[in-house]
PDB file of N, CA and C in Angstrom:
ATOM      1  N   UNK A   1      10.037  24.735  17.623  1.00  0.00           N
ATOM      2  CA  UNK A   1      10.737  23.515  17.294  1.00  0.00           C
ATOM      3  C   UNK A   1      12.163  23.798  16.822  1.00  0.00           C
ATOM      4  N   UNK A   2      12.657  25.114  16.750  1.00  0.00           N
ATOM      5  CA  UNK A   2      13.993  25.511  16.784  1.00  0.00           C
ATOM      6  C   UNK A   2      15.375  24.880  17.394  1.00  0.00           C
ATOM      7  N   UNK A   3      14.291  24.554  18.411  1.00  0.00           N
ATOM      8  CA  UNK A   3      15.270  23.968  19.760  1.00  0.00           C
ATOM      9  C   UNK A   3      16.416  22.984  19.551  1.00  0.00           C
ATOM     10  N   UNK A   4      17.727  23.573  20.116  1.00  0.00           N
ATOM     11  CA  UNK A   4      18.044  22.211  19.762  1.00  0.00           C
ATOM     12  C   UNK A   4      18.399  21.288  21.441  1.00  0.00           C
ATOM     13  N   UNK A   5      17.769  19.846  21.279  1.00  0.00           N
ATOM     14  CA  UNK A   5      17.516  19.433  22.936  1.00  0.00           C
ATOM     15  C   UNK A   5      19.243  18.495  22.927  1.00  0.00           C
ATOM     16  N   UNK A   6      20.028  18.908  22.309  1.00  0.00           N
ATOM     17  CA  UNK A   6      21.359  18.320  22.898  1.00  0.00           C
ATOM     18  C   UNK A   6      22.381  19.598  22.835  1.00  0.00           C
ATOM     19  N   UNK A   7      21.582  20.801  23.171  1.00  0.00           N
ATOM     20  CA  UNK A   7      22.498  22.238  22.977  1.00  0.00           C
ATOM     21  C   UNK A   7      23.065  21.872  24.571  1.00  0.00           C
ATOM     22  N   UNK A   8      22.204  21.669  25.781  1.00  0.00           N
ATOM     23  CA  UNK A   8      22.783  21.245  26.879  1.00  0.00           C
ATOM     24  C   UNK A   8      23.961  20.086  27.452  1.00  0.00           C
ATOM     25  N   UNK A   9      24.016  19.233  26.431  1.00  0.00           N
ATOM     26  CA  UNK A   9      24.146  17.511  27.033  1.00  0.00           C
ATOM     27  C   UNK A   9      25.927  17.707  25.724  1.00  0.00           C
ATOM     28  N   UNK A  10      26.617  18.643  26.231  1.00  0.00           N
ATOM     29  CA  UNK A  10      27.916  18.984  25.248  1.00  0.00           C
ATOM     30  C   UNK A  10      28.368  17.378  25.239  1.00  0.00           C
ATOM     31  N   UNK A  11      28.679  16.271  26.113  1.00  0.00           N
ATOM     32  CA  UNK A  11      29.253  14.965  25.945  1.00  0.00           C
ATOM     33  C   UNK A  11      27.798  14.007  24.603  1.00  0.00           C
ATOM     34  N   UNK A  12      27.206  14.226  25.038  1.00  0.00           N
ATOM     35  CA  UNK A  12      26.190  13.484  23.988  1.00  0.00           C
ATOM     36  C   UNK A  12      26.595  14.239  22.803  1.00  0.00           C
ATOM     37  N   UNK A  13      26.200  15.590  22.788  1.00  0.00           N
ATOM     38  CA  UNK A  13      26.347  16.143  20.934  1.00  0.00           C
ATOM     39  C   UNK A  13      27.626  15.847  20.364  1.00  0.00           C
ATOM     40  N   UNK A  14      28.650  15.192  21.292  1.00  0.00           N
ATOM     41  CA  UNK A  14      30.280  15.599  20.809  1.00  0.00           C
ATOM     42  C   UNK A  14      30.099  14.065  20.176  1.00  0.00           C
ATOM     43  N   UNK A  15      29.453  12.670  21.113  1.00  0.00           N
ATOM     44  CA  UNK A  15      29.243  11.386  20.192  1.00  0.00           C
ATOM     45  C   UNK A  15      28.423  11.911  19.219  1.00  0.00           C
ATOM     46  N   UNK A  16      27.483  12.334  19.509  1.00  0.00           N
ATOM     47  CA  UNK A  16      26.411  12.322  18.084  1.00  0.00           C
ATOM     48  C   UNK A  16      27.352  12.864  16.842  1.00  0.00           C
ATOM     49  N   UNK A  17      28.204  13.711  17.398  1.00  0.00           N
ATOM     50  CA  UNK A  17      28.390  14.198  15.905  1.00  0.00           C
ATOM     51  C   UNK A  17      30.016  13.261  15.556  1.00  0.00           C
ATOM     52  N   UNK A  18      30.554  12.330  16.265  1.00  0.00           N
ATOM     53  CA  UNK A  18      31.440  11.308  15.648  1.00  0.00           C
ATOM     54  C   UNK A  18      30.990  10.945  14.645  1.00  0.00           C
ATOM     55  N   UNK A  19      29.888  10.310  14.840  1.00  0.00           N
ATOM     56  CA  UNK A  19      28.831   9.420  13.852  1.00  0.00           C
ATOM     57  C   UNK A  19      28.335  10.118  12.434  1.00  0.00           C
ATOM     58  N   UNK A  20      29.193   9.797  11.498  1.00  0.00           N
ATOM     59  CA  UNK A  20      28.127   9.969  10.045  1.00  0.00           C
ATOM     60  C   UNK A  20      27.340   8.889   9.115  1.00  0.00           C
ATOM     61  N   UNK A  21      26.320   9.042   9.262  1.00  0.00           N
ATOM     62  CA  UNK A  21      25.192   8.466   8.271  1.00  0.00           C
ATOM     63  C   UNK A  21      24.924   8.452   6.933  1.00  0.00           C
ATOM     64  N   UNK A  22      25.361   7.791   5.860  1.00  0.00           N
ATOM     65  CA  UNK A  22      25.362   8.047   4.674  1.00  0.00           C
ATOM     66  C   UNK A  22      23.807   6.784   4.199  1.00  0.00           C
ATOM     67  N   UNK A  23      22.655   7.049   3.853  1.00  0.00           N
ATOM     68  CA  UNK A  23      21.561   7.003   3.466  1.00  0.00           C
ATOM     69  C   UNK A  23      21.222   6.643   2.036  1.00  0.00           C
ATOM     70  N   UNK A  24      21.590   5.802   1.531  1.00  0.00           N
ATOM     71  CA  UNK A  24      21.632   5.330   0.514  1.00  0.00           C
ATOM     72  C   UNK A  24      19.727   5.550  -0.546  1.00  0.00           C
ATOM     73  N   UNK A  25      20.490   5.830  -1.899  1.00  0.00           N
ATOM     74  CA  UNK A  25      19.183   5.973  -2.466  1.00  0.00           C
ATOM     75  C   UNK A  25      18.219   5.034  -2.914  1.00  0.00           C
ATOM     76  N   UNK A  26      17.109   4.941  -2.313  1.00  0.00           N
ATOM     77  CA  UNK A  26      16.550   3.824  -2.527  1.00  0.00           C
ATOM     78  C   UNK A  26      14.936   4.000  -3.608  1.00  0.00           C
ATOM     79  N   UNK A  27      14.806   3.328  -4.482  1.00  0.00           N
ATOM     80  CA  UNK A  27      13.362   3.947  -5.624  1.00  0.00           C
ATOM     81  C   UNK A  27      12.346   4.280  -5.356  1.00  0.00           C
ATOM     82  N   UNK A  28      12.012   5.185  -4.946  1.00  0.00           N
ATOM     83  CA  UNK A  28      10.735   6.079  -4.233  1.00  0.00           C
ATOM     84  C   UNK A  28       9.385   4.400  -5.077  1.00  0.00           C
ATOM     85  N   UNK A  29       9.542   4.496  -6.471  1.00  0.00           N
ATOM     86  CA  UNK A  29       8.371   3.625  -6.706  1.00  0.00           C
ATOM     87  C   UNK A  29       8.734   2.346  -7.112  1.00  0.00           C
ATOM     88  N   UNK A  30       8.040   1.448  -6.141  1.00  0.00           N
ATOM     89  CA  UNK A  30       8.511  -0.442  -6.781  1.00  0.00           C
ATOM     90  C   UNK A  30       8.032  -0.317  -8.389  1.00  0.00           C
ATOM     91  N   UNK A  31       8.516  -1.305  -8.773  1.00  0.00           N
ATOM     92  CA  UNK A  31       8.794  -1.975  -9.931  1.00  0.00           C
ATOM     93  C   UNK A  31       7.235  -2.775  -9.980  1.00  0.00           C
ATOM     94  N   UNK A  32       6.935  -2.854 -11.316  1.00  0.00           N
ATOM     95  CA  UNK A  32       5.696  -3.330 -11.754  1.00  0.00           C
ATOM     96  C   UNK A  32       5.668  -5.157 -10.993  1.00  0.00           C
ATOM     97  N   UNK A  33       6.672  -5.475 -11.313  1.00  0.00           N
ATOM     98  CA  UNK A  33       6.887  -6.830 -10.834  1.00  0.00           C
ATOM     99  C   UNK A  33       6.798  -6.676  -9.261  1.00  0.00           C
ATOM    100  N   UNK A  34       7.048  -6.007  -8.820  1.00  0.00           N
ATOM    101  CA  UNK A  34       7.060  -6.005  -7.044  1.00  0.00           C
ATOM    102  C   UNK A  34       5.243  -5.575  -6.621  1.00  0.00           C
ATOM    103  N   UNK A  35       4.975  -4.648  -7.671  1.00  0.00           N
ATOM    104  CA  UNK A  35       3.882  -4.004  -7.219  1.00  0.00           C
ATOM    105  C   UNK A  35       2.593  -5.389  -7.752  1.00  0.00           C
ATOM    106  N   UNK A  36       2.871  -6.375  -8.147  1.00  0.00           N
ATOM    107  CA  UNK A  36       2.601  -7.622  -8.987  1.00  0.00           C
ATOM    108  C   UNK A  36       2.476  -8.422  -8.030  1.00  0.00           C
ATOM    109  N   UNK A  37       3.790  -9.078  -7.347  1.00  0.00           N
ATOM    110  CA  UNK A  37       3.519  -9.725  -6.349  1.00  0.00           C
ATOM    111  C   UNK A  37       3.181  -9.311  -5.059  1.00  0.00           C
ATOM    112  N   UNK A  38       3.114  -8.036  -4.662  1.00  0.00           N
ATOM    113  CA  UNK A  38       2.428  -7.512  -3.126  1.00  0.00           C
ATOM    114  C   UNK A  38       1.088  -7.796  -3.309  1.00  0.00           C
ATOM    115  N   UNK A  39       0.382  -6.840  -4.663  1.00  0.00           N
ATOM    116  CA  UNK A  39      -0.944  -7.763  -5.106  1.00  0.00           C
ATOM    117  C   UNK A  39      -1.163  -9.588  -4.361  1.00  0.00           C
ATOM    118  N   UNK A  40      -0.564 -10.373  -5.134  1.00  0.00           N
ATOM    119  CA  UNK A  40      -0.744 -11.814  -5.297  1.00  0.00           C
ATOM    120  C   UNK A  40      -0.885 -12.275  -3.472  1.00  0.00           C
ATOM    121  N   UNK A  41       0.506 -10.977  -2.759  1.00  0.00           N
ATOM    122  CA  UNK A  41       0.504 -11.348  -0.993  1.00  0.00           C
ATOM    123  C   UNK A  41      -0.045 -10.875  -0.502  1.00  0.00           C
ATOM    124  N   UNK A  42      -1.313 -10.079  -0.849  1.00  0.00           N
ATOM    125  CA  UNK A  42      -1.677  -9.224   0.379  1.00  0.00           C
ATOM    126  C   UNK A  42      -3.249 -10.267   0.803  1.00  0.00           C
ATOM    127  N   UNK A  43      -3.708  -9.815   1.866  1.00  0.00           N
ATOM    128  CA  UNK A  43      -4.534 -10.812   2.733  1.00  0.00           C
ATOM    129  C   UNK A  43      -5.963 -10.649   1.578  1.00  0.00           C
ATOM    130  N   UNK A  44      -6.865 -11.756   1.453  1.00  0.00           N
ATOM    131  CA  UNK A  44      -7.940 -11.400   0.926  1.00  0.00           C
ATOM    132  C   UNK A  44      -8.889 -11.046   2.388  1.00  0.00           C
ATOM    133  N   UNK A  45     -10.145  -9.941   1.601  1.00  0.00           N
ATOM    134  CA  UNK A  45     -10.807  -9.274   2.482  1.00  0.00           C
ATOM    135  C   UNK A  45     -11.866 -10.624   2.764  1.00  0.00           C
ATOM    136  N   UNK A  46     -12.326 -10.853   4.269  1.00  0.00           N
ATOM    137  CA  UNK A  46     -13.276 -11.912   4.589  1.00  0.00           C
ATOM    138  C   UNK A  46     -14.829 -11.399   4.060  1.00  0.00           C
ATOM    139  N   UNK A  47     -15.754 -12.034   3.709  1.00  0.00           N
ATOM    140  CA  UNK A  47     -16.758 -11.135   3.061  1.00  0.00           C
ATOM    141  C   UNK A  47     -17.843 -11.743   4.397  1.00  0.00           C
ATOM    142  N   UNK A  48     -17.498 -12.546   5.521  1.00  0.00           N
ATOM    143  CA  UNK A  48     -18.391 -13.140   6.617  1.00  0.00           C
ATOM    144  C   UNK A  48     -17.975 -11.857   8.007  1.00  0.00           C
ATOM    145  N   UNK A  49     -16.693 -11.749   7.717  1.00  0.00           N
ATOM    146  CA  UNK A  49     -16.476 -10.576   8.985  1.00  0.00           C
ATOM    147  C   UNK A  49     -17.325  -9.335   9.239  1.00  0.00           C
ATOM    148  N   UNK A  50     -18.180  -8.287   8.572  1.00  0.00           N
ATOM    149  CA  UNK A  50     -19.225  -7.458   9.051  1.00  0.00           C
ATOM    150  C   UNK A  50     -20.250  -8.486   9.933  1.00  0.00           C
ATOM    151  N   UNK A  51     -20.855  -9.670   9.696  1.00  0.00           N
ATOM    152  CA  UNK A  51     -21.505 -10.512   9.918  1.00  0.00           C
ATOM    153  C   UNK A  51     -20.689 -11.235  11.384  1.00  0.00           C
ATOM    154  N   UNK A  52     -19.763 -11.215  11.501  1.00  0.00           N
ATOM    155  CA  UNK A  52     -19.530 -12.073  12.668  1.00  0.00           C
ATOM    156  C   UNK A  52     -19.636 -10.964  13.805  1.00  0.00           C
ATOM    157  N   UNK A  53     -18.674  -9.396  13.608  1.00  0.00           N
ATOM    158  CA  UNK A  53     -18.336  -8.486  14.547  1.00  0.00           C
ATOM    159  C   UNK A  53     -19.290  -8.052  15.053  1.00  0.00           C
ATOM    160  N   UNK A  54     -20.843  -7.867  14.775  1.00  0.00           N
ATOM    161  CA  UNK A  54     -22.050  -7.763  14.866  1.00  0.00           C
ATOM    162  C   UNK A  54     -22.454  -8.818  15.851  1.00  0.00           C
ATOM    163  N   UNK A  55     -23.346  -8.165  16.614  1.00  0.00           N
ATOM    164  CA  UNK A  55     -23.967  -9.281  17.843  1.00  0.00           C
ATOM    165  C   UNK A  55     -25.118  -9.920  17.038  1.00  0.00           C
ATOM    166  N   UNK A  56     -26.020  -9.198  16.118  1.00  0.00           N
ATOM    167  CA  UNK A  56     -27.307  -9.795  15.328  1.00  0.00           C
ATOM    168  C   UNK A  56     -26.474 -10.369  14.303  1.00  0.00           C
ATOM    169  N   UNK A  57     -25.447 -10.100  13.571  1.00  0.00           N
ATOM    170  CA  UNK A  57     -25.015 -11.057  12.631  1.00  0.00           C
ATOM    171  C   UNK A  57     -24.671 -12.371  13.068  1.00  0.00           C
ATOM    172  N   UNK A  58     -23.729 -12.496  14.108  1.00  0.00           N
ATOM    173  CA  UNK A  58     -23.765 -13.805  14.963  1.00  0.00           C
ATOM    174  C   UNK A  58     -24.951 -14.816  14.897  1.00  0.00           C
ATOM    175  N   UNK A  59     -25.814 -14.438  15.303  1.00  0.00           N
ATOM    176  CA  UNK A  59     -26.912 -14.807  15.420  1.00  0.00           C
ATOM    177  C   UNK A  59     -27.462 -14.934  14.236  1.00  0.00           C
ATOM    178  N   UNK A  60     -27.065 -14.446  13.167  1.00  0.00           N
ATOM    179  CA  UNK A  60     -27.879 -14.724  11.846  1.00  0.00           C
ATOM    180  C   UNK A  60     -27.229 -15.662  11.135  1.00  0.00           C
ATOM    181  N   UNK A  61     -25.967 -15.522  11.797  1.00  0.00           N
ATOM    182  CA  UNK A  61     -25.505 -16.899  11.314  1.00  0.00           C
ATOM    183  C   UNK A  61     -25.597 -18.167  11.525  1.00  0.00           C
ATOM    184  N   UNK A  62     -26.226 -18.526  12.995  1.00  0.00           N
ATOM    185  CA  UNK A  62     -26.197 -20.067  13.713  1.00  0.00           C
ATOM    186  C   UNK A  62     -28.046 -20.096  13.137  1.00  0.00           C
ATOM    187  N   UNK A  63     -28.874 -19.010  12.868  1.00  0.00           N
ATOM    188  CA  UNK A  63     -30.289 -19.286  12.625  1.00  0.00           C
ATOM    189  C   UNK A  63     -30.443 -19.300  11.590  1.00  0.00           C
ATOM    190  N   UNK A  64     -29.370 -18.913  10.191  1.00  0.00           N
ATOM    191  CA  UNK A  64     -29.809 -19.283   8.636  1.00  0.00           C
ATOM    192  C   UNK A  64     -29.620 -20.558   8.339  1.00  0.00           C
ATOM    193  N   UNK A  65     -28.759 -21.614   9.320  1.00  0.00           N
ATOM    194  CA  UNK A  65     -28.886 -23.029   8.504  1.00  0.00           C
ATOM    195  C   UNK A  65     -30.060 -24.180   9.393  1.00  0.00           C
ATOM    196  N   UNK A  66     -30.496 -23.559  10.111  1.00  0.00           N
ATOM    197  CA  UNK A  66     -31.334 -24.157  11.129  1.00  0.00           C
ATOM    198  C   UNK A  66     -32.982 -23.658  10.387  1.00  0.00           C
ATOM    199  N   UNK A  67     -32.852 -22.170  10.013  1.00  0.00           N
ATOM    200  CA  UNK A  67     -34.345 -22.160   9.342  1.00  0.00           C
ATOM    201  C   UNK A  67     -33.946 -22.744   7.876  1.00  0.00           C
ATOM    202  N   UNK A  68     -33.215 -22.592   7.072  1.00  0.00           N
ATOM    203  CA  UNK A  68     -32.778 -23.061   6.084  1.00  0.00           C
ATOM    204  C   UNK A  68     -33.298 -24.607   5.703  1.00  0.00           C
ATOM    205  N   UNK A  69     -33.267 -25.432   6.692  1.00  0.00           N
ATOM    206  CA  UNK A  69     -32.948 -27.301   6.659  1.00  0.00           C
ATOM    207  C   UNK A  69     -35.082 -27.254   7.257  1.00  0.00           C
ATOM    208  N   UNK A  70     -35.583 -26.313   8.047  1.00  0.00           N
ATOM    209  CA  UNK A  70     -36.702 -26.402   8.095  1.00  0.00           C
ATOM    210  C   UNK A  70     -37.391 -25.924   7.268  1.00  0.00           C
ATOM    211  N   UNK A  71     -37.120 -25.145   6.232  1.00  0.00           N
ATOM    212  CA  UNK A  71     -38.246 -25.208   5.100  1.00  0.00           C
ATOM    213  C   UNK A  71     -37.982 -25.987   3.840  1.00  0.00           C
ATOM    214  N   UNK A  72     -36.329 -26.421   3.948  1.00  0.00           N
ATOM    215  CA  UNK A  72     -36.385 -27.732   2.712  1.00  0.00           C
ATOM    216  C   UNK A  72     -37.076 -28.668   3.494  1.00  0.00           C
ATOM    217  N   UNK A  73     -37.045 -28.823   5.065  1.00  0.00           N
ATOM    218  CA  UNK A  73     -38.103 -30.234   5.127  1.00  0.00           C
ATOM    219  C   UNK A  73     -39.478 -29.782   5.057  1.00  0.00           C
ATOM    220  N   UNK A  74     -40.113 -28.969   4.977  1.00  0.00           N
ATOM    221  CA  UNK A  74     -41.323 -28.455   4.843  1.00  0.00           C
ATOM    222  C   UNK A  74     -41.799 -28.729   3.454  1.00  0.00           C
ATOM    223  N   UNK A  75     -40.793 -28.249   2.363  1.00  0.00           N
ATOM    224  CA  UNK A  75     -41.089 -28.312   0.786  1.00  0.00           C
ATOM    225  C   UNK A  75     -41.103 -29.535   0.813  1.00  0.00           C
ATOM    226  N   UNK A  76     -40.233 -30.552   1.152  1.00  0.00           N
ATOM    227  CA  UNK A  76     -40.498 -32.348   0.843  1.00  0.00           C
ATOM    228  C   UNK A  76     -41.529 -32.563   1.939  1.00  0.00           C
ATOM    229  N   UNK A  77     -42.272 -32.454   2.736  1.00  0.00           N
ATOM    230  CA  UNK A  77     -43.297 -32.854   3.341  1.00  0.00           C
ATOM    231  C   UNK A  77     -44.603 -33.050   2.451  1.00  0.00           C
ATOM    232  N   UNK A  78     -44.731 -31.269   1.557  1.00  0.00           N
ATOM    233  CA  UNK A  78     -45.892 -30.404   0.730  1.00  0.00           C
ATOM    234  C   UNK A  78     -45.693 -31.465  -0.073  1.00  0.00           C
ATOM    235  N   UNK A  79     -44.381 -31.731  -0.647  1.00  0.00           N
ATOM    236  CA  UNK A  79     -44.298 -32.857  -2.101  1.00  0.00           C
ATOM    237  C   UNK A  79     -44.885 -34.197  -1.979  1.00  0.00           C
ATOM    238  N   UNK A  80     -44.316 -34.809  -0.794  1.00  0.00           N
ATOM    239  CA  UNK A  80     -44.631 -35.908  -0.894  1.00  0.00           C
ATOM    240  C   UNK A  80     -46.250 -36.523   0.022  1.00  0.00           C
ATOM    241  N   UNK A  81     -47.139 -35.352   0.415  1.00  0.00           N
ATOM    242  CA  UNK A  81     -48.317 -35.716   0.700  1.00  0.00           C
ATOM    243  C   UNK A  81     -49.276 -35.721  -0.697  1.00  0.00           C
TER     244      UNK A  81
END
């Protein structure tokens, strides 16, 4: 990795080196207040997504409110005989 790949291309290295870059210092660590609100922005985690990406979770999802509604009508059937 020594190499240098504009040792050939003398018209390119002669622009490249017109050009100086001065890189300003910027705070390696945010500020409590920044690190505060990235908290407040960052996405909340879905707690249904393992459950959807899943082919049986899919499915456990359209059959928990369907068996769900058949054994509350089952319990008011037991009650009211």
């Amino acid at each position: 990795m020594n190499q240098d790949p504009f040792k050939k291309e003398q018209q390119l290295s002669r622009k490249l080196d017109e050009y100086h870059i001065e890189v300003p210092d910027f705070p390696i660590k945010p500020s409590r207040w920044g690190r505060f609100v990235h908290f407040l922005a960052s996405p909340a985690k879905d707690p249904i997504e393992p459950l959807i990406s899943a082919a049986d979770g899919f499915m456990l999802i359209k059959a928990v409110p369907i068996i769900g509604t058949a054994v509350i009508a089952i319990i008011q059937a037991l009650i009211l005989l």
